[in-house]
C-alpha atoms as a PDB file:
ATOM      1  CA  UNK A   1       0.000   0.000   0.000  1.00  0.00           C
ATOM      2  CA  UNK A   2       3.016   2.313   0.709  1.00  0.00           C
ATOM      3  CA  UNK A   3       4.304   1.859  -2.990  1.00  0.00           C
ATOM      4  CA  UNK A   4       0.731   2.679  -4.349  1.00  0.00           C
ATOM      5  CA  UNK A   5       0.181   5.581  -1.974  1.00  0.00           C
ATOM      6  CA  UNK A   6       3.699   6.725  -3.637  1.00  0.00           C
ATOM      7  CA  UNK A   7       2.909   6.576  -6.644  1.00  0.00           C
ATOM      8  CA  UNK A   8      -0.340   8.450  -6.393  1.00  0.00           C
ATOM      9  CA  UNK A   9       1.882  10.968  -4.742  1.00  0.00           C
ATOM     10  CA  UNK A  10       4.249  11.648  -7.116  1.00  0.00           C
ATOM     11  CA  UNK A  11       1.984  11.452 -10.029  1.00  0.00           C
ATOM     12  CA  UNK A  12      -0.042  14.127  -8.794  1.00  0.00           C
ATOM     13  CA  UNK A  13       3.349  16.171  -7.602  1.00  0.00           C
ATOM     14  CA  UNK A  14       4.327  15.976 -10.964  1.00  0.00           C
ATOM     15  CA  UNK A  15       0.939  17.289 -12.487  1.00  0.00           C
ATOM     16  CA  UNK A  16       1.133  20.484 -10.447  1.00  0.00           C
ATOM     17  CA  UNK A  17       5.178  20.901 -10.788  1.00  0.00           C
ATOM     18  CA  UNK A  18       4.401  20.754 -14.726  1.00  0.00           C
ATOM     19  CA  UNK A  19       1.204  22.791 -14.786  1.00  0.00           C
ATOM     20  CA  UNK A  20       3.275  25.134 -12.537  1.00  0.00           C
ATOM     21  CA  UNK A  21       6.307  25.741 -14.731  1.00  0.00           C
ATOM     22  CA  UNK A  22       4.170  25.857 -17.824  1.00  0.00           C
ATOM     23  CA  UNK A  23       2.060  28.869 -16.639  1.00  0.00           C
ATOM     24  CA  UNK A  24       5.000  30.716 -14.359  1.00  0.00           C
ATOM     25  CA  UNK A  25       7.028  30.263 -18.079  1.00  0.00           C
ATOM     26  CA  UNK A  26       4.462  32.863 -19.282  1.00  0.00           C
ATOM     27  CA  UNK A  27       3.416  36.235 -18.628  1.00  0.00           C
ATOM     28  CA  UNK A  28       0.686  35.806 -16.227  1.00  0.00           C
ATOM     29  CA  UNK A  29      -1.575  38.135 -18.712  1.00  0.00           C
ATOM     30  CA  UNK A  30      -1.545  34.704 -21.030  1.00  0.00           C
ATOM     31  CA  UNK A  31      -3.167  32.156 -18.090  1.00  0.00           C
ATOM     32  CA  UNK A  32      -5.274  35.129 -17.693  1.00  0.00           C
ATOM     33  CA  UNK A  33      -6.644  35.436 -20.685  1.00  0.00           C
ATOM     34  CA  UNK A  34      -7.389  31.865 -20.180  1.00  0.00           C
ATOM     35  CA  UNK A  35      -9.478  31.723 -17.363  1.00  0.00           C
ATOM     36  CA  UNK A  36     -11.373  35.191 -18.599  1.00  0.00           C
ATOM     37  CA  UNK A  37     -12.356  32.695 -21.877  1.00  0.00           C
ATOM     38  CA  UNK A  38     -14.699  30.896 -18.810  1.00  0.00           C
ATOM     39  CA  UNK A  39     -16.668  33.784 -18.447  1.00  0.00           C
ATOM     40  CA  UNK A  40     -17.269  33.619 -15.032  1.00  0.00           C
ATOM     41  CA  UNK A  41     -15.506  36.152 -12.892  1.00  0.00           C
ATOM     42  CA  UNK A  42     -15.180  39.815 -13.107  1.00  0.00           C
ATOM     43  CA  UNK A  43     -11.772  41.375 -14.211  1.00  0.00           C
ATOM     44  CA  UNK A  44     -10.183  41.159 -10.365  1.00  0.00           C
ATOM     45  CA  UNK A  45     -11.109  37.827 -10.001  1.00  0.00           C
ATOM     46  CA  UNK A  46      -9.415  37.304 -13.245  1.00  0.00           C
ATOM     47  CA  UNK A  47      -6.187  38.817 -12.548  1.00  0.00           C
ATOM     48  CA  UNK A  48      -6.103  37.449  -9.075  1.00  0.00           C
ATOM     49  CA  UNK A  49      -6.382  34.197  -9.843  1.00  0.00           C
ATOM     50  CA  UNK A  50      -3.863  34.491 -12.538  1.00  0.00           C
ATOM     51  CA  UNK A  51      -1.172  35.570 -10.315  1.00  0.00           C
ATOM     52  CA  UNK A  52      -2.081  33.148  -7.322  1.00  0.00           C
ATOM     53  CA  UNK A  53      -3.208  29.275  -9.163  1.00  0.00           C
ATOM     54  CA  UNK A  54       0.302  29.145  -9.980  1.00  0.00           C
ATOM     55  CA  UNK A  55       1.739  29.291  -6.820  1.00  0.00           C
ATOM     56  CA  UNK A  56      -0.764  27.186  -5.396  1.00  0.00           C
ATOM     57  CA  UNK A  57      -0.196  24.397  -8.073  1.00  0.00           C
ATOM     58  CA  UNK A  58       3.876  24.845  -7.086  1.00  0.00           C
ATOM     59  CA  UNK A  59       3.045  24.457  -2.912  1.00  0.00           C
ATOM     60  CA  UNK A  60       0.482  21.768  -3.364  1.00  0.00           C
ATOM     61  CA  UNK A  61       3.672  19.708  -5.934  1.00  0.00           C
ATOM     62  CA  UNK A  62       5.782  20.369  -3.364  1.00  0.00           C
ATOM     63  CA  UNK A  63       3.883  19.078  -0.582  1.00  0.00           C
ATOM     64  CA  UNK A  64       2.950  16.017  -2.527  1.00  0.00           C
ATOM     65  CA  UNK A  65       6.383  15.647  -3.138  1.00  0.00           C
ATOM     66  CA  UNK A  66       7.892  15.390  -0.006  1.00  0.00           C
ATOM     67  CA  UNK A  67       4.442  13.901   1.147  1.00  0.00           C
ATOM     68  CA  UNK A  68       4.540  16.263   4.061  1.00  0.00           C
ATOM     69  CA  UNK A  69       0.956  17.065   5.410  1.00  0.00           C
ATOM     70  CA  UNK A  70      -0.318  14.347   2.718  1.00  0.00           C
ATOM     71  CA  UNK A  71      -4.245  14.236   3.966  1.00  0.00           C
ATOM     72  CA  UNK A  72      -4.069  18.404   3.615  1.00  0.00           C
ATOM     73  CA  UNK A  73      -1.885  18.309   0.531  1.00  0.00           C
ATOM     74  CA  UNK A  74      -4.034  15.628  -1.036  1.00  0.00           C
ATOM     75  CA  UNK A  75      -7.419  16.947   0.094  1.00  0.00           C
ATOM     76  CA  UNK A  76      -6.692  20.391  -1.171  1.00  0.00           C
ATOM     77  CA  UNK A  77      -5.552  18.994  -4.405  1.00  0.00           C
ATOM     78  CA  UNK A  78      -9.107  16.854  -4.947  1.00  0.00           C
ATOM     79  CA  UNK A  79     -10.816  20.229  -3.998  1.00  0.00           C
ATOM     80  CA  UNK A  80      -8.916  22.210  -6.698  1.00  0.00           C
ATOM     81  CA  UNK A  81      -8.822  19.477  -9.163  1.00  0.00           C
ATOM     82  CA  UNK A  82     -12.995  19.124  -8.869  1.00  0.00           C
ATOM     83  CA  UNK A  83     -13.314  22.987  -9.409  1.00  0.00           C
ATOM     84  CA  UNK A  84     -11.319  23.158 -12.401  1.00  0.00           C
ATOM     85  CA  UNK A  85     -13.106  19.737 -13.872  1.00  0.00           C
ATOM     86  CA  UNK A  86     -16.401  21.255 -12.937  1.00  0.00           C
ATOM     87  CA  UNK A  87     -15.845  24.526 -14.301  1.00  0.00           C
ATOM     88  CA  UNK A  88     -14.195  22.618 -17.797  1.00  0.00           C
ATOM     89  CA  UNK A  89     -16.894  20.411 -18.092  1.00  0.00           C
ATOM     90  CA  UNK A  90     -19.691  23.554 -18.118  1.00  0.00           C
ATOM     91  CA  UNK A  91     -17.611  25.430 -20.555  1.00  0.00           C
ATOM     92  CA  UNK A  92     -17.624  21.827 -22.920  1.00  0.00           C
ATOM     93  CA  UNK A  93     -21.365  21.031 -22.092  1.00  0.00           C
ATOM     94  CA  UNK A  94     -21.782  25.250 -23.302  1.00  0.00           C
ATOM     95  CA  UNK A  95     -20.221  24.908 -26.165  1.00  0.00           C
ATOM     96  CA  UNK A  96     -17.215  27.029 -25.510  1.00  0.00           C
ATOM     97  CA  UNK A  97     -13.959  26.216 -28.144  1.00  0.00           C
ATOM     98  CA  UNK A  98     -11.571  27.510 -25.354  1.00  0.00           C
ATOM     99  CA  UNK A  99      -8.408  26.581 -24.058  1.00  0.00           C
ATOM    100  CA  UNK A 100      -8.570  24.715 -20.949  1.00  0.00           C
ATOM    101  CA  UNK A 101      -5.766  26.716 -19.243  1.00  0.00           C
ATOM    102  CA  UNK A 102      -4.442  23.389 -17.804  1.00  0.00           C
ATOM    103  CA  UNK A 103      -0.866  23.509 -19.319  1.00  0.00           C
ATOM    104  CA  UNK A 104      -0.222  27.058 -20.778  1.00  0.00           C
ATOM    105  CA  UNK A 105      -1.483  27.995 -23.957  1.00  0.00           C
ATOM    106  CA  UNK A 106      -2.906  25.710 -26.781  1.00  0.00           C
ATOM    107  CA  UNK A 107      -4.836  23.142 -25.441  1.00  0.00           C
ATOM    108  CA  UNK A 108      -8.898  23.115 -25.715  1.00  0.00           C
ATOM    109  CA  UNK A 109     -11.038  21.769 -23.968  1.00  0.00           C
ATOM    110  CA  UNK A 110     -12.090  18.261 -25.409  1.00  0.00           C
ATOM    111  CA  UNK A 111     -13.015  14.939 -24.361  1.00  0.00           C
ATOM    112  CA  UNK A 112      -9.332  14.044 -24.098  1.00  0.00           C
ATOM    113  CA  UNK A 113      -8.594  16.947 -21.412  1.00  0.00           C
ATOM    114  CA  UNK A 114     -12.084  16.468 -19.541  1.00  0.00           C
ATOM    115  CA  UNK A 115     -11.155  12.251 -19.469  1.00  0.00           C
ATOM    116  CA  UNK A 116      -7.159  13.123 -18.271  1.00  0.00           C
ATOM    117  CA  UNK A 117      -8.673  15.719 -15.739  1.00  0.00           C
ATOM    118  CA  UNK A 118     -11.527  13.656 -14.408  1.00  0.00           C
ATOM    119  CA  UNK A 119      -9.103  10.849 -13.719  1.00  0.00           C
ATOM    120  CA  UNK A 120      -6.628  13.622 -12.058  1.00  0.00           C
ATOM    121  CA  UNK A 121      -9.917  13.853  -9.592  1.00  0.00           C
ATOM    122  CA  UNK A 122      -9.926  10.451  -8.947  1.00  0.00           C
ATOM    123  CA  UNK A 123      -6.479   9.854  -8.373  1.00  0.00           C
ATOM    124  CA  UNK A 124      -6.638  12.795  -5.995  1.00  0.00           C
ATOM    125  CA  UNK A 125      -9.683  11.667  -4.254  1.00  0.00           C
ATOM    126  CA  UNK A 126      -8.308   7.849  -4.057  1.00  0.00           C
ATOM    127  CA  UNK A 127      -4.785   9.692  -2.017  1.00  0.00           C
ATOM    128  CA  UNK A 128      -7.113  11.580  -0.492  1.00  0.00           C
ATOM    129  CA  UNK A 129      -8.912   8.544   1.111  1.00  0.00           C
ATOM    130  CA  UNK A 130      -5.895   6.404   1.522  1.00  0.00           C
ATOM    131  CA  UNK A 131      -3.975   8.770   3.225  1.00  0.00           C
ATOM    132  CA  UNK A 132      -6.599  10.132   5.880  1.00  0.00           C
ATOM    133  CA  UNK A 133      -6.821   5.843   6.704  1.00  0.00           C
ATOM    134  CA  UNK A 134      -3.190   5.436   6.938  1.00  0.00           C
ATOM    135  CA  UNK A 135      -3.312   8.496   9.428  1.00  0.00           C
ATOM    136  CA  UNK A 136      -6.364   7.559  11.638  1.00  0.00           C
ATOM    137  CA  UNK A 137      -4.823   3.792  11.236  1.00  0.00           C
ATOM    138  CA  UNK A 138      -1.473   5.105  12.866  1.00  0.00           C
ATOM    139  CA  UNK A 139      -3.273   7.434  15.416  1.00  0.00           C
ATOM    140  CA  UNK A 140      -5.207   4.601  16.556  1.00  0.00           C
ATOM    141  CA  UNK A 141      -1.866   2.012  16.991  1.00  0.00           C
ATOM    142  CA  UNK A 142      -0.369   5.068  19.158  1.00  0.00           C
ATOM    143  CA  UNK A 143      -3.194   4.932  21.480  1.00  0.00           C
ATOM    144  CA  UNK A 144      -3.368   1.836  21.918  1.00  0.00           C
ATOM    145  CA  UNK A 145       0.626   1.104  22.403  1.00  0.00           C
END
């Protein structure tokens, strides 16, 4: 179980570390532009957003990474990994030809990037789960040693 729980891990620490240096490799103006395409948010939200997912993305590899705080870590990845599959899949079901913002620049949104993202969801969730049991499993051996 430690080997899958790894694996999970990593893969998911190497999603973020990639989406990370593909948007921070950009002006921020660019990822912008991508999440404006949504049309969800006013300007500010916009703009925030742009400046901050990418920084997020980088803490949350890291953490994965050095599987420090995994429940957290993993947890806040399934949360931010269901909002951006949510908010892809209404764009699709809308109609809207737009890039997904996922990776930079260049990418729309398709069955292909809804498929890769809502299994990026369930490989989050699954770490999720498996790391809150190995917690409460090792919480519950130091009580009763």
């Amino acid at each position: 179980m430690r080997a899958f729980i790894l694996t999970l891990r990593l893969l998911l620490a190497a999603v973020f570390l990639y989406a990370t240096y593909t948007k921070l490799r950009q002006p921020y103006l660019l990822f912008a532009m991508s999440i404006d395409a949504y049309q969800l948010l006013p300007e500010w939200a916009v703009l925030t957003l742009a400046r901050t997912i990418p920084w997020l993305e980088l803490l949350l590899g890291i953490l994965l990474a050095a599987g420090y705080g995994l429940r957290y870590a993993a947890g806040a990845a399934t949360v931010l990994l269901g909002f951006f599959f949510a908010v892809m899949l209404q764009a699709y079901v809308k109609g809207l030809g737009i890039d997904c913002g996922c990776f930079g620049l260049g990418e729309k949104i398709s069955p292909f990037t809804l498929s890769r993202d809502g299994l990026l969801v369930a490989v989050s969730f699954t770490l999720s789960i498996l790391a809150t049991r190995k917690e409460q499993a090792r919480r519950s051996s130091l009580v009763y040693t």
